[in-house]
Protein backbone atom coordinates (compact mmCIF):
# COMPACT_ATOMS: atom_id res chain seq x y z
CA UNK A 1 0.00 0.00 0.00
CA UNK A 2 2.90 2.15 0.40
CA UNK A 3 3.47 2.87 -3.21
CA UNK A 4 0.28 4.57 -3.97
CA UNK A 5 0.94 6.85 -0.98
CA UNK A 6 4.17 7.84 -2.59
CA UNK A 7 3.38 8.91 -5.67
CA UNK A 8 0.09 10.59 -4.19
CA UNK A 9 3.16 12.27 -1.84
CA UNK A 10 5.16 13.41 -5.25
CA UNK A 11 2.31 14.97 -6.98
CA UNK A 12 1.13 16.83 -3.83
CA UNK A 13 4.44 18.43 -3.34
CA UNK A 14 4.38 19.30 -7.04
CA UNK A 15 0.82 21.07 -7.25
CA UNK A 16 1.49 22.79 -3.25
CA UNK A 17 4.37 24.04 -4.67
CA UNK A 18 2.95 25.39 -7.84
CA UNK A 19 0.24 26.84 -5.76
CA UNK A 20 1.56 28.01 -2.24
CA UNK A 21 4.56 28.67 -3.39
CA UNK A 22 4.08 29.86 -7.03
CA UNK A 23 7.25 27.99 -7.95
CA UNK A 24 6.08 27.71 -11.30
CA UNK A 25 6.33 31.61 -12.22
CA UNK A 26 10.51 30.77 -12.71
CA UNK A 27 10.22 28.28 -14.92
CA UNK A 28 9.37 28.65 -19.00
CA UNK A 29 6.51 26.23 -20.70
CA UNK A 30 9.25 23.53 -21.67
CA UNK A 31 11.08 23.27 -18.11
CA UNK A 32 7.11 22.96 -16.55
CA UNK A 33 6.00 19.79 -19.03
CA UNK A 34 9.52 18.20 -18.05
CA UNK A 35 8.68 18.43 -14.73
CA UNK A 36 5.24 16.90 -15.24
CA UNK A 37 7.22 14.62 -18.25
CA UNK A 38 9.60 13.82 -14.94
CA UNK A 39 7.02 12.91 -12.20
CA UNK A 40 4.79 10.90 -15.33
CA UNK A 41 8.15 8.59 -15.49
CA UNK A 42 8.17 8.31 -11.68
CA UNK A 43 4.77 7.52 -10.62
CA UNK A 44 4.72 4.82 -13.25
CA UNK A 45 7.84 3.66 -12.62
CA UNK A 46 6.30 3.33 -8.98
CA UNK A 47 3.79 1.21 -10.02
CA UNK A 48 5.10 -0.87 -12.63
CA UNK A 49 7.29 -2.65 -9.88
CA UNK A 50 4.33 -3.05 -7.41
CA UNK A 51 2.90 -4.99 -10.36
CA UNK A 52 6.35 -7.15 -10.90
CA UNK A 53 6.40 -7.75 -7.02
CA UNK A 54 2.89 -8.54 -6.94
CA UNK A 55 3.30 -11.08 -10.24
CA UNK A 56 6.82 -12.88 -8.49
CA UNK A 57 4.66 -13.08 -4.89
CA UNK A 58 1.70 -14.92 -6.62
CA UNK A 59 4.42 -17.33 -8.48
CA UNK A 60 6.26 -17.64 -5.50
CA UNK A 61 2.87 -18.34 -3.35
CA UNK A 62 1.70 -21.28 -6.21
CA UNK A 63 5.34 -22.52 -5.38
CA UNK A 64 5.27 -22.79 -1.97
CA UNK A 65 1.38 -24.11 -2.14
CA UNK A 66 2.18 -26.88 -4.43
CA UNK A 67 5.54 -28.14 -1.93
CA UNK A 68 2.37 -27.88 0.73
CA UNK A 69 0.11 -30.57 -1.11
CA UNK A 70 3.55 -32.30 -2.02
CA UNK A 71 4.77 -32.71 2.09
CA UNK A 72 0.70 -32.87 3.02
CA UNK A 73 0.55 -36.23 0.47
CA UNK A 74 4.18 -37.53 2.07
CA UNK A 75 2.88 -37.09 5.25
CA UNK A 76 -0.29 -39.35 4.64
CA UNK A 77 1.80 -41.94 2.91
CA UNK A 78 3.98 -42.63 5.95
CA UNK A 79 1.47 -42.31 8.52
CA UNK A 80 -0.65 -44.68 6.44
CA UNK A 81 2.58 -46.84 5.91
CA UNK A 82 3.78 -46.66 10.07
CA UNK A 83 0.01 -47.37 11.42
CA UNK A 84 0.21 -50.08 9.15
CA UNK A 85 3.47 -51.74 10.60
CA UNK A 86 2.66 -51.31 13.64
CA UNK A 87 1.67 -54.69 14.23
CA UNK A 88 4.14 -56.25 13.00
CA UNK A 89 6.92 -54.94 14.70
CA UNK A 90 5.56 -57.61 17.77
């Protein structure tokens, strides 16, 4: 959830200081749509590796399910296999 907050953080500084501090009034039309060109790049930049974290998590959570099932059906084998022998170990 952090991500979000920071870009939301980014382009509030950017519009408080166009307003509050009229910090746009130095620069000319081209130096303004780089800065907007600038924080563009950076907010999707921001979000494009939530998205590759979120797509290696789910991989990595399928992963880690399927070595679950894997110990879950080991387990059941030898418990089925001990409780078997049990009896003959007398």
């Amino acid at each position: 959830m952090m991500p979000p907050y920071e870009s939301s953080v980014i382009i509030g500084n950017l519009i408080s200081g166009a307003i509050v501090m009229n910090e746009f009034d130095y620069y000319t039309g081209e130096q303004i749509w780089m800065i907007f060109l600038g924080t563009l790049i950076c907010v999707f930049g921001i979000f494009y590796k939530v998205l590759r974290v979120e797509k290696i998590s789910e991989k990595l959570s399928i992963v880690y399910n399927m070595e679950d099932e894997e110990f879950k059906d080991n387990e059941l084998y030898f418990s089925k296999n001990s409780s078997e022998n049990m009896g003959n170990d007398l």
